[in-house]
Protein backbone atom coordinates (compact mmCIF):
# COMPACT_ATOMS: atom_id res chain seq x y z
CA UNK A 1 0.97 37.23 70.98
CA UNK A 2 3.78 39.65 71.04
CA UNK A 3 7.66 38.00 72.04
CA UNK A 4 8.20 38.73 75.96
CA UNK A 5 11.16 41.69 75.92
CA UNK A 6 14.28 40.65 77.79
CA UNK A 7 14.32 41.90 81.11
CA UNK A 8 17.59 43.91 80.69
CA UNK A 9 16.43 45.30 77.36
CA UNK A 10 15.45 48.79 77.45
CA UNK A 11 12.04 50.43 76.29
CA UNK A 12 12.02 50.71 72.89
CA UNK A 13 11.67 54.40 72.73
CA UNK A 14 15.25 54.77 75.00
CA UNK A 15 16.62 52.40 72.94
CA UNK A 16 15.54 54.20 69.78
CA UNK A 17 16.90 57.50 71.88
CA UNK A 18 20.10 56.40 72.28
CA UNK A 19 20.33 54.99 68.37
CA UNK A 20 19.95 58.86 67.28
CA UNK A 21 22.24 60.35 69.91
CA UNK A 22 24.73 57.44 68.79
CA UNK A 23 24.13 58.22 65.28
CA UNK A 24 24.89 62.33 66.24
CA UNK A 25 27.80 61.27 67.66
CA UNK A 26 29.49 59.88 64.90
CA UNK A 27 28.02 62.67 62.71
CA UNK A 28 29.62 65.13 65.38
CA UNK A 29 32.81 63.69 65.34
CA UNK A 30 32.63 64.00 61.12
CA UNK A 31 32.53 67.59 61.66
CA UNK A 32 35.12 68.15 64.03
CA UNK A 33 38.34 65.43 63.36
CA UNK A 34 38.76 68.09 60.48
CA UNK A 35 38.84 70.78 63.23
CA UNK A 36 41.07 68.64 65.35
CA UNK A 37 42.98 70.37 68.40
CA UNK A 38 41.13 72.25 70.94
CA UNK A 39 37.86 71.56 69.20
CA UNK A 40 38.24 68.17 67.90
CA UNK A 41 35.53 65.73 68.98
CA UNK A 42 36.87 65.39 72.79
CA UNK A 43 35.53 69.29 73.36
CA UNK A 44 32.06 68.20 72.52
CA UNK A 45 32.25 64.87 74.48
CA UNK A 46 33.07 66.91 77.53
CA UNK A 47 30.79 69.83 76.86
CA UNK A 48 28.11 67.17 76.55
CA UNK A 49 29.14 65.41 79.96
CA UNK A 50 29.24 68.59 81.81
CA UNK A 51 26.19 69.62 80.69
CA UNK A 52 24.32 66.36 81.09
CA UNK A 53 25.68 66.57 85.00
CA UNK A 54 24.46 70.39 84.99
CA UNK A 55 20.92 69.67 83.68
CA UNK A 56 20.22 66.86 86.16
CA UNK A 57 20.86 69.35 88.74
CA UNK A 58 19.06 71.65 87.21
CA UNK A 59 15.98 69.52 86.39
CA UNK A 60 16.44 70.77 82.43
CA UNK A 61 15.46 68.30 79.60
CA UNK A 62 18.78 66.00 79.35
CA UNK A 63 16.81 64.62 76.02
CA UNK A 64 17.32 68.39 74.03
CA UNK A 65 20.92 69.17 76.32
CA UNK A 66 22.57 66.45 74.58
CA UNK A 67 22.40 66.81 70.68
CA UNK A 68 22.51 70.17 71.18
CA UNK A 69 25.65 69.53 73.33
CA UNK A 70 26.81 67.24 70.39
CA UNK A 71 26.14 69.05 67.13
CA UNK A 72 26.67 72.97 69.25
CA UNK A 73 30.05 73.55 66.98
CA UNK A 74 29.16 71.67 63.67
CA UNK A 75 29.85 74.66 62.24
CA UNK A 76 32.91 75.78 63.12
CA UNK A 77 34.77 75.04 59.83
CA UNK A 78 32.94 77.67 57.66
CA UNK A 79 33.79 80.09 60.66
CA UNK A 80 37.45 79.41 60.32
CA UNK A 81 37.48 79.41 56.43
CA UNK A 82 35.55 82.35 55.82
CA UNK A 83 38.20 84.07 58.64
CA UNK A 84 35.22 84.87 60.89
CA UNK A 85 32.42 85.86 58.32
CA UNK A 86 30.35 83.50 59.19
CA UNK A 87 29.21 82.76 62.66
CA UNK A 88 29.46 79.16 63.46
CA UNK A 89 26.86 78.85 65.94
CA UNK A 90 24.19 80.28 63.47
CA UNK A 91 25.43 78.09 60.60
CA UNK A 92 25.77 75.10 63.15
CA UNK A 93 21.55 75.64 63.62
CA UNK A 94 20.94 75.64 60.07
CA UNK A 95 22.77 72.22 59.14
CA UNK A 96 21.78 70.75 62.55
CA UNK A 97 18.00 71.45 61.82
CA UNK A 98 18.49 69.41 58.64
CA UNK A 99 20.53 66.56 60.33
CA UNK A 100 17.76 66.38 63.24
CA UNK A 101 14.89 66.08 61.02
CA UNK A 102 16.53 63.22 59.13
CA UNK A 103 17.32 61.61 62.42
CA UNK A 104 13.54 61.44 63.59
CA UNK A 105 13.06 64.27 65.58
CA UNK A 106 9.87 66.25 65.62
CA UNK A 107 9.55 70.17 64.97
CA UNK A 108 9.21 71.37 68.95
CA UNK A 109 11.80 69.32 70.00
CA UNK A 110 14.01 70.63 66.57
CA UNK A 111 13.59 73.93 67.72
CA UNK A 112 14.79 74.08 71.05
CA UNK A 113 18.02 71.90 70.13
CA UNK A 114 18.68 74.44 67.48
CA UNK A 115 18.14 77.14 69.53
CA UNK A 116 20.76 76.49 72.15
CA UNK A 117 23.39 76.02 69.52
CA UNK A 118 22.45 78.79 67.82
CA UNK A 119 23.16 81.03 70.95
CA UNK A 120 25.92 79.10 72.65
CA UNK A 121 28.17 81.98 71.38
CA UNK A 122 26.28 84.59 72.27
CA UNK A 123 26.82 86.93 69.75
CA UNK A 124 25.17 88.89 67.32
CA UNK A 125 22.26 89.92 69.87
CA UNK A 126 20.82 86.37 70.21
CA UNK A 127 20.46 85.39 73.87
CA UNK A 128 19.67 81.63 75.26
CA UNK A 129 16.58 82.18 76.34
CA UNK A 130 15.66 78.32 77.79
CA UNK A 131 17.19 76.37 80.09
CA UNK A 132 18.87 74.06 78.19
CA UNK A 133 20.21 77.08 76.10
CA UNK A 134 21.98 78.76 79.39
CA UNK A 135 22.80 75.57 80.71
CA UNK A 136 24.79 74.22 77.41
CA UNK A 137 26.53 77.90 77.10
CA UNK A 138 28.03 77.49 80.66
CA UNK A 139 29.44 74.52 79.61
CA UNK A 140 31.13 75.08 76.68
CA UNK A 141 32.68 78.46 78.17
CA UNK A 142 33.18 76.22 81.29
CA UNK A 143 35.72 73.66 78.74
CA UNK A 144 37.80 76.98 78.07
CA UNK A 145 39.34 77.62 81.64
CA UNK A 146 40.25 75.69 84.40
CA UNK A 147 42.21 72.82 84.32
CA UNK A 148 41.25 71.82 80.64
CA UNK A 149 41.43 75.21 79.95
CA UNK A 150 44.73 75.83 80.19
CA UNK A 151 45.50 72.15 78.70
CA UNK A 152 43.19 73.66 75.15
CA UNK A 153 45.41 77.29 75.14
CA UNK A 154 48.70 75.73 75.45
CA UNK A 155 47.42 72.72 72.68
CA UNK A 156 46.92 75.45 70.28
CA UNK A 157 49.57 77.87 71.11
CA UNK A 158 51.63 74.83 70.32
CA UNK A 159 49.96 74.42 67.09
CA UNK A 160 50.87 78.23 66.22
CA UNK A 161 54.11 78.28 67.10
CA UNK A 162 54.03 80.18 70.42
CA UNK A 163 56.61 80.98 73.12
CA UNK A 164 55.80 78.48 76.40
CA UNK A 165 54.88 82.20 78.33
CA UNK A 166 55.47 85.53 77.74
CA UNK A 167 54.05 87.60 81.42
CA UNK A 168 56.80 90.12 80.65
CA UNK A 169 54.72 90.96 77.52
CA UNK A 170 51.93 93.58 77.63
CA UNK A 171 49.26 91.60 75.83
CA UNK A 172 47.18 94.76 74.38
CA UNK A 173 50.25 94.68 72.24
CA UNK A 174 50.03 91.64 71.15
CA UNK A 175 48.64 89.79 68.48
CA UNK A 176 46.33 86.33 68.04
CA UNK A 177 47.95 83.46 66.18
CA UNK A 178 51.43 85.03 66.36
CA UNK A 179 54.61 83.76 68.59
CA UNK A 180 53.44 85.70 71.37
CA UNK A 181 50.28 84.38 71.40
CA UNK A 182 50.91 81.95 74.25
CA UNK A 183 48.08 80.17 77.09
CA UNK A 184 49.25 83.25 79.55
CA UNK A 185 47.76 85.70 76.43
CA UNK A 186 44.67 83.11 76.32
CA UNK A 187 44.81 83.81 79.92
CA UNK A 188 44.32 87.44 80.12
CA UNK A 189 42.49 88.07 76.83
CA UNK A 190 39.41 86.01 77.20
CA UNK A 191 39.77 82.96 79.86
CA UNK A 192 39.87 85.67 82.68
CA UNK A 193 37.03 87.08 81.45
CA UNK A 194 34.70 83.92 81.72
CA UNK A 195 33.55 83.76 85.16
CA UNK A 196 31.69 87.29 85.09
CA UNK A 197 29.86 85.57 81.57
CA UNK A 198 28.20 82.38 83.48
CA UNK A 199 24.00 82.44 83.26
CA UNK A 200 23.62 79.66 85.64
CA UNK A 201 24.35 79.33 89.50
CA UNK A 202 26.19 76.28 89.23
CA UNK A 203 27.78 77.65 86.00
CA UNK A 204 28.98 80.47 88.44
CA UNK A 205 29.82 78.70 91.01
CA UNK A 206 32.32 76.12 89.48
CA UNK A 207 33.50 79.08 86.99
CA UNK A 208 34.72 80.84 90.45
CA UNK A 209 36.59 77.94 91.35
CA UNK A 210 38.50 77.10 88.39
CA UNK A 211 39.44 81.10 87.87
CA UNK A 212 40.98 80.58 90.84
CA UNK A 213 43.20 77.15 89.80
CA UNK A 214 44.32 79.13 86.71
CA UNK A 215 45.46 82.03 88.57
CA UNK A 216 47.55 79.71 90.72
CA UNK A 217 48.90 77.67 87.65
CA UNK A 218 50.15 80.83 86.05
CA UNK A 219 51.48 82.79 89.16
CA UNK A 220 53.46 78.99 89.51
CA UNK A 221 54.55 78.99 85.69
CA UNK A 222 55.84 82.66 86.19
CA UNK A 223 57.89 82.07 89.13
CA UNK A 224 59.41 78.86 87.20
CA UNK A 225 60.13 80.28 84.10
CA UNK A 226 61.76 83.77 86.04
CA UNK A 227 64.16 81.16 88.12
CA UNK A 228 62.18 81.25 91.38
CA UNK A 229 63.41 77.73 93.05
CA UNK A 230 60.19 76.77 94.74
């Protein structure tokens, strides 16, 4: 006879589910202390969250959204030290296909992690083709504006040695990683730009929203920093 399971045990197979997401975690965070900054392991905690909420919603498979949410920018430190060579989300696939296997995971389900962190970037021609994919690109363009947004651009303009804002500048003429590299640059250059790259709804419709908390923040920062008492 078989011992009687605690009532406020879980199932063995959850609790076996949430040993290997615990055990990605940890090797998640291995991969990105290194990285540190505006993708050190609190990026992937909140792309993860974000797209966990998203993919309830959505009725997507919360089981693939979050180690692909976890392990989506294992690769980023070959990306930085080959000075953009390599493309981290590609690389990311290949060493997360290895880690997966090793943490119990069959082939089908393997393959659909690794394909939405292979095309979170979406570049090089590959486009997120499932659910999950589109649903864990959203959020980890969704991390790079609003609110948190601005919080990453001015955390690593810091980093570089930037000017606090620069709107005076014309930033076609300027360049990455130099002092006039600032959040407002961030801004214009690429954060701008995310709203029109959402491939969900609610992707969309929260993108809308925090485009229009950052335009707010910076019209605010410009009238402080140009003496404007109010």
């Amino acid at each position: 006879m078989s011992p009687q399971r605690h009532p406020n045990m879980p199932p063995p197979a959850l609790s076996c589910a949430a040993d290997r997401l615990q055990q990605l975690r940890s090797i998640s965070a291995s991969f990105s202390f290194a990285e540190g900054g505006s993708h050190g392991p609190d990026h992937s905690e909140r792309v993860l969250r974000t797209a966990l909420v998203m993919g309830r919603i959505m009725v997507a498979r919360c089981d693939i959204l979050a180690p692909a949410a976890l392990l989506h920018d294992i690769g980023r430190k070959e990306e930085r030290t080959s000075q953009g060579k390599i493309c981290h989300a590609r690389y990311g696939a290949e060493i997360a296909a290895e880690l997966l296997k090793k943490t119990g995971y069959n082939d089908e389900d393997m393959r659909a992690i690794c394909h939405c962190i292979r095309t979170h970037r979406f570049r090089g021609g590959i486009a997120p083709e499932s659910l999950e994919a589109r649903i864990l690109f959203d959020a980890d363009k969704l991390d790079s504006i609003g609110a948190v947004g601005i919080g990453r651009a001015f955390l690593f303009a810091g980093q570089i040695g930037a000017r606090l804002h620069n709107p005076e500048q014309d930033h076609t003429q300027t360049r990455a990683y130099s002092i006039e590299d600032t959040a407002y640059r961030e801004f214009r250059v690429k954060m701008s730009r995310v709203r029109g790259q959402m491939l969900t709804p609610i992707g969309r419709q929260i993108a809308k929203k925090r485009h229009t908390f950052m335009e707010l923040f910076f019209a605010q920062l410009t009238r402080e920093t140009s003496g404007i008492l109010s």
